[in-house]
C-alpha atoms as a PDB file:
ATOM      1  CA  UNK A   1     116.993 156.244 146.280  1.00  0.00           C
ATOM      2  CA  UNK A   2     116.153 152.963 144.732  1.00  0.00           C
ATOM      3  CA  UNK A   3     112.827 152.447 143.126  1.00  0.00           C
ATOM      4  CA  UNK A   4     110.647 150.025 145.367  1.00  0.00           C
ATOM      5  CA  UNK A   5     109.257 146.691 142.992  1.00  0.00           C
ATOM      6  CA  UNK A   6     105.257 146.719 141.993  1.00  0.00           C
ATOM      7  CA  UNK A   7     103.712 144.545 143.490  1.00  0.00           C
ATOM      8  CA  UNK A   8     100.994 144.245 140.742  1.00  0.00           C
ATOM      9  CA  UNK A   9      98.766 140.938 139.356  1.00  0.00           C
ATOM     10  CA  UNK A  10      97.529 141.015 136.467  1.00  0.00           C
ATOM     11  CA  UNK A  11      93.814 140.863 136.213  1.00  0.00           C
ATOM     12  CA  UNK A  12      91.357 139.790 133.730  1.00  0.00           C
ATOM     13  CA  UNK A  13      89.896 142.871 132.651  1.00  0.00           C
ATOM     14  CA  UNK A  14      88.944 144.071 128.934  1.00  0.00           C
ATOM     15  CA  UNK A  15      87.306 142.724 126.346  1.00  0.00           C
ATOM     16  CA  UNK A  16      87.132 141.832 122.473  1.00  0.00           C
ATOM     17  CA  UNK A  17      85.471 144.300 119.721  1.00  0.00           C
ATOM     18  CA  UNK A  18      82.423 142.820 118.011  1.00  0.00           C
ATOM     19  CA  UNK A  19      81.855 142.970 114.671  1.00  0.00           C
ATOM     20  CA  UNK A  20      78.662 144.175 112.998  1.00  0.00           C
ATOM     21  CA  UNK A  21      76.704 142.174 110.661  1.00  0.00           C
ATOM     22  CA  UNK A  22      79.014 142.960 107.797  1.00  0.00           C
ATOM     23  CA  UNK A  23      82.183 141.684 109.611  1.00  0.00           C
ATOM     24  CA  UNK A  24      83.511 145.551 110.066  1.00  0.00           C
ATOM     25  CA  UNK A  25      85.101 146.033 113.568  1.00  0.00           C
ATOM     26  CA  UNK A  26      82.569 148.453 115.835  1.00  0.00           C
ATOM     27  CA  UNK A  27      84.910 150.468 118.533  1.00  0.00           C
ATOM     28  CA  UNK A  28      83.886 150.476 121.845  1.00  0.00           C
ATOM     29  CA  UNK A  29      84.939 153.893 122.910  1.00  0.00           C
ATOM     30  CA  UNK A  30      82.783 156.071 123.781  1.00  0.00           C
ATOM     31  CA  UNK A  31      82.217 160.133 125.920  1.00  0.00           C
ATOM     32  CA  UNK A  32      79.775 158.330 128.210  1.00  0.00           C
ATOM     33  CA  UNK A  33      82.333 155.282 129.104  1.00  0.00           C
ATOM     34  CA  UNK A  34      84.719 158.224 130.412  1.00  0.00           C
ATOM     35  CA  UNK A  35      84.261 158.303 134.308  1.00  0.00           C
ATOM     36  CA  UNK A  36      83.607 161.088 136.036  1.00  0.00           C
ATOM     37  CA  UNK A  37      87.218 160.779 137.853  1.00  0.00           C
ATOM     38  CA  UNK A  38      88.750 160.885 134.180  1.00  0.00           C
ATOM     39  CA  UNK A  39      86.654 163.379 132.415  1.00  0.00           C
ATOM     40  CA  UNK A  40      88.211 166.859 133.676  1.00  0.00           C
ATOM     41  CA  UNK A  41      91.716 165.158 132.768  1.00  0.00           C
ATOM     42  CA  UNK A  42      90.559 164.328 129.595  1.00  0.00           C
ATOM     43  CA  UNK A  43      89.193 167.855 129.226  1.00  0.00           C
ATOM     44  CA  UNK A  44      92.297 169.664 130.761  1.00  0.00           C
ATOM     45  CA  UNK A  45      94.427 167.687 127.753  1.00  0.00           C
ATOM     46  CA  UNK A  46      92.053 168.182 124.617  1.00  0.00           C
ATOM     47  CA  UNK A  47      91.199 172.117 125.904  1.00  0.00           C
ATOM     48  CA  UNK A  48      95.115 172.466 126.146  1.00  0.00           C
ATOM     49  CA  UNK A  49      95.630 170.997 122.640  1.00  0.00           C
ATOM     50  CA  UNK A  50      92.896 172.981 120.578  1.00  0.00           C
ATOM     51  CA  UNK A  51      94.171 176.462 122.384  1.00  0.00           C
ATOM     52  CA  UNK A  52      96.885 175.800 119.682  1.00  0.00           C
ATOM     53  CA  UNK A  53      97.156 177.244 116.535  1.00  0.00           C
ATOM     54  CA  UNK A  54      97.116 174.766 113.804  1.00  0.00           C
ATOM     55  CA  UNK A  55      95.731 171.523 115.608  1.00  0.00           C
ATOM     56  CA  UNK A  56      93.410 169.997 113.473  1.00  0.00           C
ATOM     57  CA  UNK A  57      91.471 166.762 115.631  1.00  0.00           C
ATOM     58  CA  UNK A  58      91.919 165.353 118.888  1.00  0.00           C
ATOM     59  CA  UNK A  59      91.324 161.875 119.849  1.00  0.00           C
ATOM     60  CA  UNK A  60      92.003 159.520 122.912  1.00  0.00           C
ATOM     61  CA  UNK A  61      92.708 155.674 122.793  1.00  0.00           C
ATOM     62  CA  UNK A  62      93.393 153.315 125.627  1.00  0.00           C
ATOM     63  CA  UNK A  63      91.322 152.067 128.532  1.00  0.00           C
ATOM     64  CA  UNK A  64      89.542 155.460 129.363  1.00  0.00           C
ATOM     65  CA  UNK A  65      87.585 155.959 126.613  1.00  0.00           C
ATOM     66  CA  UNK A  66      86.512 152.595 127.297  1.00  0.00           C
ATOM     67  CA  UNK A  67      85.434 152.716 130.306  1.00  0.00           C
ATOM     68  CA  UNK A  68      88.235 150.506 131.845  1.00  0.00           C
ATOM     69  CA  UNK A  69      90.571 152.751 133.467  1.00  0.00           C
ATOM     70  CA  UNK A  70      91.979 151.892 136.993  1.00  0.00           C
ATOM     71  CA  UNK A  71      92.974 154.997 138.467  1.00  0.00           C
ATOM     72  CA  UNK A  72      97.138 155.112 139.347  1.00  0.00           C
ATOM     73  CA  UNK A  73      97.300 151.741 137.348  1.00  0.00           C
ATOM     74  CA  UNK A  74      96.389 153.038 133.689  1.00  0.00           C
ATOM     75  CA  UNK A  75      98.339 155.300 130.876  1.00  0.00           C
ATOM     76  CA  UNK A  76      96.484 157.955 129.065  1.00  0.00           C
ATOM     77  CA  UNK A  77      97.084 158.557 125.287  1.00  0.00           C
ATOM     78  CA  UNK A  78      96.280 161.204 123.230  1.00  0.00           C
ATOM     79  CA  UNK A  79      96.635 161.811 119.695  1.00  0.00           C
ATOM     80  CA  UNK A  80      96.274 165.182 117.824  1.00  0.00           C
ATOM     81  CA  UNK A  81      96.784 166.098 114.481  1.00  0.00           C
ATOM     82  CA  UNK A  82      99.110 169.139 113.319  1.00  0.00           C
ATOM     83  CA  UNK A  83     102.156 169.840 110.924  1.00  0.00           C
ATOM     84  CA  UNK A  84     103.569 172.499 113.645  1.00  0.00           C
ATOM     85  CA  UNK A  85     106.241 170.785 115.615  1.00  0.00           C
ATOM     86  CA  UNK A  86     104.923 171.518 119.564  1.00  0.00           C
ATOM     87  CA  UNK A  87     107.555 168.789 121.383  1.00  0.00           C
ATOM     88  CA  UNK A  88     108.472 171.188 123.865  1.00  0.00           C
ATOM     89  CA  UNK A  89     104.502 172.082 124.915  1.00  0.00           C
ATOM     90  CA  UNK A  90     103.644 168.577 124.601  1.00  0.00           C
ATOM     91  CA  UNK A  91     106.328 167.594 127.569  1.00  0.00           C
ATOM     92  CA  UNK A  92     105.334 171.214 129.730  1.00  0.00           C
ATOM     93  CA  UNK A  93     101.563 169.714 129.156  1.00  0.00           C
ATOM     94  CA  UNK A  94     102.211 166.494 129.971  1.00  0.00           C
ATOM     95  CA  UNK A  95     104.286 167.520 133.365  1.00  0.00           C
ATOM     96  CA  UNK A  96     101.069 169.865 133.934  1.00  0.00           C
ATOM     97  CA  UNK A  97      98.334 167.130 133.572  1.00  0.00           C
ATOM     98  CA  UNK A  98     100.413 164.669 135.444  1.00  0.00           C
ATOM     99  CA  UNK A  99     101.053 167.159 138.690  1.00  0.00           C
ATOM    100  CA  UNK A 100      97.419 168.076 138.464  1.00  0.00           C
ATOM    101  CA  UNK A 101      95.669 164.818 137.645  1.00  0.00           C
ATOM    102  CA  UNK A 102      98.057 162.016 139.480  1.00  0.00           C
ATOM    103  CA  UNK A 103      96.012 159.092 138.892  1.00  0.00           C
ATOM    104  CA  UNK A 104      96.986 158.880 136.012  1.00  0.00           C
ATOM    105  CA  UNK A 105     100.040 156.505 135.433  1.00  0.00           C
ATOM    106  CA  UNK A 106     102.110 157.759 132.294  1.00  0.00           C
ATOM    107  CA  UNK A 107     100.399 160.624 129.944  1.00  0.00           C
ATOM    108  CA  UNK A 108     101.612 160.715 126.065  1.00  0.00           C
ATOM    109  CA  UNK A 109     100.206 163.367 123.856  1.00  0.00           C
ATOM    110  CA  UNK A 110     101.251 162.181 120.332  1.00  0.00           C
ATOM    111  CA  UNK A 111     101.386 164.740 117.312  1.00  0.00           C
ATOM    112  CA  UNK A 112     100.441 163.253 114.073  1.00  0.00           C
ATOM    113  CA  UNK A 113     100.982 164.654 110.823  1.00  0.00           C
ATOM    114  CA  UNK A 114      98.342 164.421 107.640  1.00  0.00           C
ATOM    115  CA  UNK A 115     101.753 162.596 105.786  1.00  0.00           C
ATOM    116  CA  UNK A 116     102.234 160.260 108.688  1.00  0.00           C
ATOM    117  CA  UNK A 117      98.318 159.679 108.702  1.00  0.00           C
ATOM    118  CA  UNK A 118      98.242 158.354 105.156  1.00  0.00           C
ATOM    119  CA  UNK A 119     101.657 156.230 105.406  1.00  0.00           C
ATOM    120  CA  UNK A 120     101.190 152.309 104.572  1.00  0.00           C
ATOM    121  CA  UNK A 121     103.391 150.315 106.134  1.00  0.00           C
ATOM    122  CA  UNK A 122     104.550 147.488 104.333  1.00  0.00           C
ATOM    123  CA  UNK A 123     103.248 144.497 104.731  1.00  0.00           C
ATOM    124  CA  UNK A 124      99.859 146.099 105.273  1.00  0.00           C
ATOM    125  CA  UNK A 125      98.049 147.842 102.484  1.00  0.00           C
ATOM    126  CA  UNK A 126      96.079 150.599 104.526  1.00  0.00           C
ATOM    127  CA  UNK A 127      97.425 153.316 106.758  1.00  0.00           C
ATOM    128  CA  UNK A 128      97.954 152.251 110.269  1.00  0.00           C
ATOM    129  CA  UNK A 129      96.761 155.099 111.749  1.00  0.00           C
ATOM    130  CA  UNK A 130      93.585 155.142 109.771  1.00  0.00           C
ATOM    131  CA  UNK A 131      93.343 151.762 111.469  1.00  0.00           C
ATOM    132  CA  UNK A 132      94.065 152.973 115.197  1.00  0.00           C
ATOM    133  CA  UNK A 133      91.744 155.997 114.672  1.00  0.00           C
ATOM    134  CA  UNK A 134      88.809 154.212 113.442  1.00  0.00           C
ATOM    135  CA  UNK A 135      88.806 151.106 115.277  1.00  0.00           C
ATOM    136  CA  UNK A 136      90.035 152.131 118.532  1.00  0.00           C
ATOM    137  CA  UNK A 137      89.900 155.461 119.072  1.00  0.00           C
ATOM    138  CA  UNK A 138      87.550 158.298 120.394  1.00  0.00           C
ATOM    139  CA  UNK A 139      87.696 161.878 118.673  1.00  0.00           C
ATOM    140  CA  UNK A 140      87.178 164.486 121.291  1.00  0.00           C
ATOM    141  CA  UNK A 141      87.525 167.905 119.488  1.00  0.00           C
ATOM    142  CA  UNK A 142      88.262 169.560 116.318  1.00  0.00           C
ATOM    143  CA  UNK A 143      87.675 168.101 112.677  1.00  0.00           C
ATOM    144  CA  UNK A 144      86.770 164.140 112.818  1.00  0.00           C
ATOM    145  CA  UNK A 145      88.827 162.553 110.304  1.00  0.00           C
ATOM    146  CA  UNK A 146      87.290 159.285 110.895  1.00  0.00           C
ATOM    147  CA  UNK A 147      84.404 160.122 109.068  1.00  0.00           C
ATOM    148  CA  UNK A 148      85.542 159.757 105.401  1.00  0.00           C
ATOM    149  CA  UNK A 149      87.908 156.428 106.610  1.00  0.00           C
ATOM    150  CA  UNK A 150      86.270 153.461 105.127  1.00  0.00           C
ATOM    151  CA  UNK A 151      85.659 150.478 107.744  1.00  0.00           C
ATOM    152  CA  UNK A 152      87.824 147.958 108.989  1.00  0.00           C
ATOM    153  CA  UNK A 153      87.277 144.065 108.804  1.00  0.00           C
ATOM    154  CA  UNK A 154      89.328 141.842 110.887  1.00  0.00           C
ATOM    155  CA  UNK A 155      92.906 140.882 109.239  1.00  0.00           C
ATOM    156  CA  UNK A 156      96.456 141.651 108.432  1.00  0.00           C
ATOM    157  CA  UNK A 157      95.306 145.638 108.270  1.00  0.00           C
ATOM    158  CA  UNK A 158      94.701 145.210 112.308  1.00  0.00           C
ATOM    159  CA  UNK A 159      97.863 144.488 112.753  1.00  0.00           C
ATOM    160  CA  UNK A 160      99.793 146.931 115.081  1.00  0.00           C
ATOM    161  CA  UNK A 161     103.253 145.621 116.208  1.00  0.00           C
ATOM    162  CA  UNK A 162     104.131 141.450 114.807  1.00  0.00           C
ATOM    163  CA  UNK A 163     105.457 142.759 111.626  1.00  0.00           C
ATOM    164  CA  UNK A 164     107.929 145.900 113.466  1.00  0.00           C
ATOM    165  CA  UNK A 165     108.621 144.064 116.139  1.00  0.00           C
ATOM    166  CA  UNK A 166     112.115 142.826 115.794  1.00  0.00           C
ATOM    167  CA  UNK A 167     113.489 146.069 114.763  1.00  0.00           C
ATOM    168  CA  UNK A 168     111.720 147.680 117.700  1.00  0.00           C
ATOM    169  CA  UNK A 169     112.736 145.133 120.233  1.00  0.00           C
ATOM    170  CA  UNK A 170     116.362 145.751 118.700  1.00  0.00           C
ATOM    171  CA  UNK A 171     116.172 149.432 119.176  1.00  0.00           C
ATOM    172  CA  UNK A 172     114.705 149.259 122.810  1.00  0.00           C
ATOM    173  CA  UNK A 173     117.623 147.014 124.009  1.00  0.00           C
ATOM    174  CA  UNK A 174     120.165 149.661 122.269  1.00  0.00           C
ATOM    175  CA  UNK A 175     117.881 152.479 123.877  1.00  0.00           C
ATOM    176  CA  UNK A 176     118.541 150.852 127.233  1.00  0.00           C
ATOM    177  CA  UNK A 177     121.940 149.893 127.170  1.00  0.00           C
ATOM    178  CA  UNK A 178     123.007 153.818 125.691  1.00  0.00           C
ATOM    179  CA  UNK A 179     121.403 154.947 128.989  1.00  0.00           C
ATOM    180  CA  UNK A 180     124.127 157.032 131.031  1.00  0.00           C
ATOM    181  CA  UNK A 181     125.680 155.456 133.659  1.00  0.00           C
ATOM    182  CA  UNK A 182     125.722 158.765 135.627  1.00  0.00           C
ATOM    183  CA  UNK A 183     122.127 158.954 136.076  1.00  0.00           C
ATOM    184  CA  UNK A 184     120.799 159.325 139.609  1.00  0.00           C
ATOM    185  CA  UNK A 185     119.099 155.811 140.417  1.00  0.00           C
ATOM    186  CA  UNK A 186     116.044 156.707 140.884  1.00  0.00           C
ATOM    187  CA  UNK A 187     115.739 158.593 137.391  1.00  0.00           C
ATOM    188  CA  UNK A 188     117.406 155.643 135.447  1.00  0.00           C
ATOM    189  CA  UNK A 189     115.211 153.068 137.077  1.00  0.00           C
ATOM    190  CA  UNK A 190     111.474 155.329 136.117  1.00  0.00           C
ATOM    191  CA  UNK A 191     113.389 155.336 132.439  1.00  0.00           C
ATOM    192  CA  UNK A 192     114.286 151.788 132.257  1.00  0.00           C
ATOM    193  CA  UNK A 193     111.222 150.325 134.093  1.00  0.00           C
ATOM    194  CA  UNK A 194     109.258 152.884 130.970  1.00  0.00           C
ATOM    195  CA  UNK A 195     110.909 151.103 128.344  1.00  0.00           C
ATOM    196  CA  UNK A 196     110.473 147.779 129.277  1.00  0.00           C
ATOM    197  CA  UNK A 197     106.714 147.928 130.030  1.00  0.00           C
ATOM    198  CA  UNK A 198     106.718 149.871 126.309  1.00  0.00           C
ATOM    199  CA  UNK A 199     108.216 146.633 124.651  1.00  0.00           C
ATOM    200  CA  UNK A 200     106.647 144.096 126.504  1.00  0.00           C
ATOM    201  CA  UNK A 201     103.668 145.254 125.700  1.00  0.00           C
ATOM    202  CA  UNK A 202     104.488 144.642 121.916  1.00  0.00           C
ATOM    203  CA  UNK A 203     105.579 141.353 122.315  1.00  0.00           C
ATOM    204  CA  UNK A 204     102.062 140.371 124.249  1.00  0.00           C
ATOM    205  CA  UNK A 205     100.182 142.236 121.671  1.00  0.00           C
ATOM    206  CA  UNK A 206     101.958 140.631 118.869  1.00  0.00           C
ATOM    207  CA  UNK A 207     101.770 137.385 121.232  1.00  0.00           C
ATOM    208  CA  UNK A 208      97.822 137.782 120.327  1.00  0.00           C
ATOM    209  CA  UNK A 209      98.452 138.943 116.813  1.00  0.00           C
ATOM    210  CA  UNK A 210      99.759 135.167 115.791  1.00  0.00           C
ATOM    211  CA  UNK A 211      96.327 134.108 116.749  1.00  0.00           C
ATOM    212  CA  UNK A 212      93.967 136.790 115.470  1.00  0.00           C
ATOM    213  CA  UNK A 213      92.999 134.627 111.939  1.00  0.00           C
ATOM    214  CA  UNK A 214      92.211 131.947 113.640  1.00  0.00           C
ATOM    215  CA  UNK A 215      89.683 133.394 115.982  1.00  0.00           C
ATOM    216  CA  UNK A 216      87.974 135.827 114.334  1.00  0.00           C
ATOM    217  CA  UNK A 217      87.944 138.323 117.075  1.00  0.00           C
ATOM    218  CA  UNK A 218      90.243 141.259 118.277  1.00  0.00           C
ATOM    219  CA  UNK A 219      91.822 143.008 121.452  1.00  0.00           C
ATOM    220  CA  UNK A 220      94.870 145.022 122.662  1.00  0.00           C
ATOM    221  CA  UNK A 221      93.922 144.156 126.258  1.00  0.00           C
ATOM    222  CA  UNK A 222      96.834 142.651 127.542  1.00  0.00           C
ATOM    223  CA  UNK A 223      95.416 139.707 129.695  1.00  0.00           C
ATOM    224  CA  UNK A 224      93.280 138.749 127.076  1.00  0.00           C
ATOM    225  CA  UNK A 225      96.297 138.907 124.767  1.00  0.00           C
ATOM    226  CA  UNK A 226      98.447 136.676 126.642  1.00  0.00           C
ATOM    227  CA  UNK A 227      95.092 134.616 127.158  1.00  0.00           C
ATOM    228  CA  UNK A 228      94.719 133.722 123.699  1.00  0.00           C
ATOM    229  CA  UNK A 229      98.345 133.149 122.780  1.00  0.00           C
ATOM    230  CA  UNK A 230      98.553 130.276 125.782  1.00  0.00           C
ATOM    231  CA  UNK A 231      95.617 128.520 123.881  1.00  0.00           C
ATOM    232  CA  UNK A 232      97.496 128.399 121.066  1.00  0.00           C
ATOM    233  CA  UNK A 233     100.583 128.200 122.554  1.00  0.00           C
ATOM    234  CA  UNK A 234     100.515 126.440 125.509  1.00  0.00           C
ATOM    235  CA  UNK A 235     104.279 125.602 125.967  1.00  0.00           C
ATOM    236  CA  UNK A 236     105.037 128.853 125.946  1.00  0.00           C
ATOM    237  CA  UNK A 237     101.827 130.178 128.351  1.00  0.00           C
ATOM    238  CA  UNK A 238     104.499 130.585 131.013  1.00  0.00           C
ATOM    239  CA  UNK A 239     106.899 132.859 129.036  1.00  0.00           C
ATOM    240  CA  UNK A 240     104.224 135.054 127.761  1.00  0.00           C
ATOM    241  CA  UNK A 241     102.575 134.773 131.589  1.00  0.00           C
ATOM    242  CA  UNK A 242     106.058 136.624 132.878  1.00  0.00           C
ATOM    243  CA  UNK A 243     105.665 139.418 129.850  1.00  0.00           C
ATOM    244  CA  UNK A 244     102.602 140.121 130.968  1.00  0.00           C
ATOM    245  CA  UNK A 245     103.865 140.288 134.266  1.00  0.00           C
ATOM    246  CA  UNK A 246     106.533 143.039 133.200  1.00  0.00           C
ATOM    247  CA  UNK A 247     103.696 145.161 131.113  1.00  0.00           C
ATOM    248  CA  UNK A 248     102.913 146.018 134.506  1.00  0.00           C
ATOM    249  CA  UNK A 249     105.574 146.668 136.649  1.00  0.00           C
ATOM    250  CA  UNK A 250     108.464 147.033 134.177  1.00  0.00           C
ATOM    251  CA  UNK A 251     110.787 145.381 136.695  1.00  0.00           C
ATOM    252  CA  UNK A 252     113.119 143.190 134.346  1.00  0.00           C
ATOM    253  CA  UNK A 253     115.335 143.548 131.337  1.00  0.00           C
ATOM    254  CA  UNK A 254     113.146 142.288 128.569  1.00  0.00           C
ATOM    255  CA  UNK A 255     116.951 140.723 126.593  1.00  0.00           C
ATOM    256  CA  UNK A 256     115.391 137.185 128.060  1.00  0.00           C
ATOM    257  CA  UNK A 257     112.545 137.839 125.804  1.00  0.00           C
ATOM    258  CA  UNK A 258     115.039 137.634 122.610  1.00  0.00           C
ATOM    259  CA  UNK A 259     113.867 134.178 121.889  1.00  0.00           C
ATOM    260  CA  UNK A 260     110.114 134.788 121.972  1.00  0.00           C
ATOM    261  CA  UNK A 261     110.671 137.589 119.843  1.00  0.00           C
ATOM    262  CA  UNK A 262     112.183 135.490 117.184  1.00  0.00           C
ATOM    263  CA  UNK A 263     109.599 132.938 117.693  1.00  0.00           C
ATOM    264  CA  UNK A 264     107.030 135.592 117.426  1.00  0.00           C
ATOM    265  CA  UNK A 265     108.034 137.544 113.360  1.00  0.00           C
ATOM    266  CA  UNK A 266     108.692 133.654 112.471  1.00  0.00           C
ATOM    267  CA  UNK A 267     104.658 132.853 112.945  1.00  0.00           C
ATOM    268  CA  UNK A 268     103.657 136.162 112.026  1.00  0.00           C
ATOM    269  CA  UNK A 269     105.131 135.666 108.435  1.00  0.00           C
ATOM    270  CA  UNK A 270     103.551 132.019 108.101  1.00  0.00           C
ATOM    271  CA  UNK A 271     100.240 132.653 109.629  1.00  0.00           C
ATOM    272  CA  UNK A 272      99.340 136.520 108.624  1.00  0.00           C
ATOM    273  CA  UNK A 273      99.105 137.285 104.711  1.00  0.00           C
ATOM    274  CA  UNK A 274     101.586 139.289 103.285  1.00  0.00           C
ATOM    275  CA  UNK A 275      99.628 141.606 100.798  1.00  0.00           C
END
């Protein structure tokens, strides 16, 4: 059986974090924003993780805690921390949730360690994850580590993907071509169409990234994202227009995108300070 194309457009929809008077990035998640379609999913998931011995905090990220979820269009991502190694439980969970709660497009429970939680990565000189947590994240249960994480101000520190994203891009197209070529159809198509909306969606955030200190202003939401980087870049609005095109239906090989890529770390290293 051959997977059917999406017939998706991409819409307008999201919106860029303010700032409060101090220039510190306010998140915009919230309990209340969750609807009441997404609530006992995000209760199922956090219940599930704190049953377990040794998780310390659970937090969710993405359009539902912002009130922006479109029900069999948008991904759910979780984020717990623990030093116990629970792969196996994560994947049963997620095949649980997803059978029981099937609006919901692609579930990820992620398992963060305290060492992975404190790791700079170079160029930036504060954790990333202290970053994702406190800017763009909502803690659902256990301890709130967010509390003793001092704010963030717009700046090289929000950066998420520009200055990873040729060795990622490299590693999904070696990902994808290492794929067996005994697959059924169906099953290689859901993994290739995953990987390609996972990339793609670096290279429009990172598309937005190029801009970011020369707006003052910040967003992962993808239309806005490719918004922004066809101000800037208008000769390329129609490149980034058919990445954002593939965020959502994952339909083509992003090896095309090699070129924008490049283009991409190139303006990243001239226009965002290396600390």
């Amino acid at each position: 059986m051959v997977l059917q194309p999406l017939m998706i457009e991409p819409q307008r929809i999201g919106r860029f974090l303010a700032t409060d008077e101090l220039g510190y990035v306010k998140p915009d998640v919230a309990m209340d924003l969750i609807g009441p379609v997404w609530r006992p999913f995000v209760d199922f998931v956090a219940g599930a993780l704190m049953r377990r011995n040794g998780v310390y905090s659970v937090y969710i990220r993405g359009s539902i805690p912002r009130g922006l979820a479109i029900e069999n269009i948008s991904d759910a991502d979780f984020i717990y921390i623990s030093e116990q190694d629970f792969e196996r439980q994560d994947h049963a969970m997620e095949v649980a949730a997803k059978a029981r709660f099937p609006f919901a497009r692609d579930i990820k429970v992620f398992r963060l360690s305290r060492a992975e939680f404190r790791k700079i990565h170079h160029p930036q000189r504060r954790p990333y994850f202290h970053m994702l947590l406190k800017t763009q994240s909502l803690f659902l249960a256990g301890e709130d580590v967010t509390k003793s994480i001092e704010p963030f101000k717009l700046g090289p520190d929000m950066v998420s993907h520009v200055f990873a994203l040729a060795s990622e891009f490299a590693k999904s197209q070696a990902w994808l071509s290492r794929l067996p070529a005994a697959l059924p159809d169906q099953q290689k198509q859901s993994l290739e169409r995953s990987m390609h909306v996972w990339i793609c969606k670096r290279i429009a955030r990172s598309g937005f990234e190029v801009t970011m200190n020369r707006t003052d202003r910040f967003t992962r939401d993808l239309y806005l994202c490719y918004e922004q980087f066809a101000e800037f870049y208008p000769e390329r609005a129609e490149q980034m227009y058919d990445v954002l095109v593939n965020c959502l239906t994952g339909e083509k090989n992003p090896a095309p995108y090699g070129e924008l890529v490049e283009f991409l770390v190139r303006e990243g290293l001239r226009l965002l300070p290396q600390g």
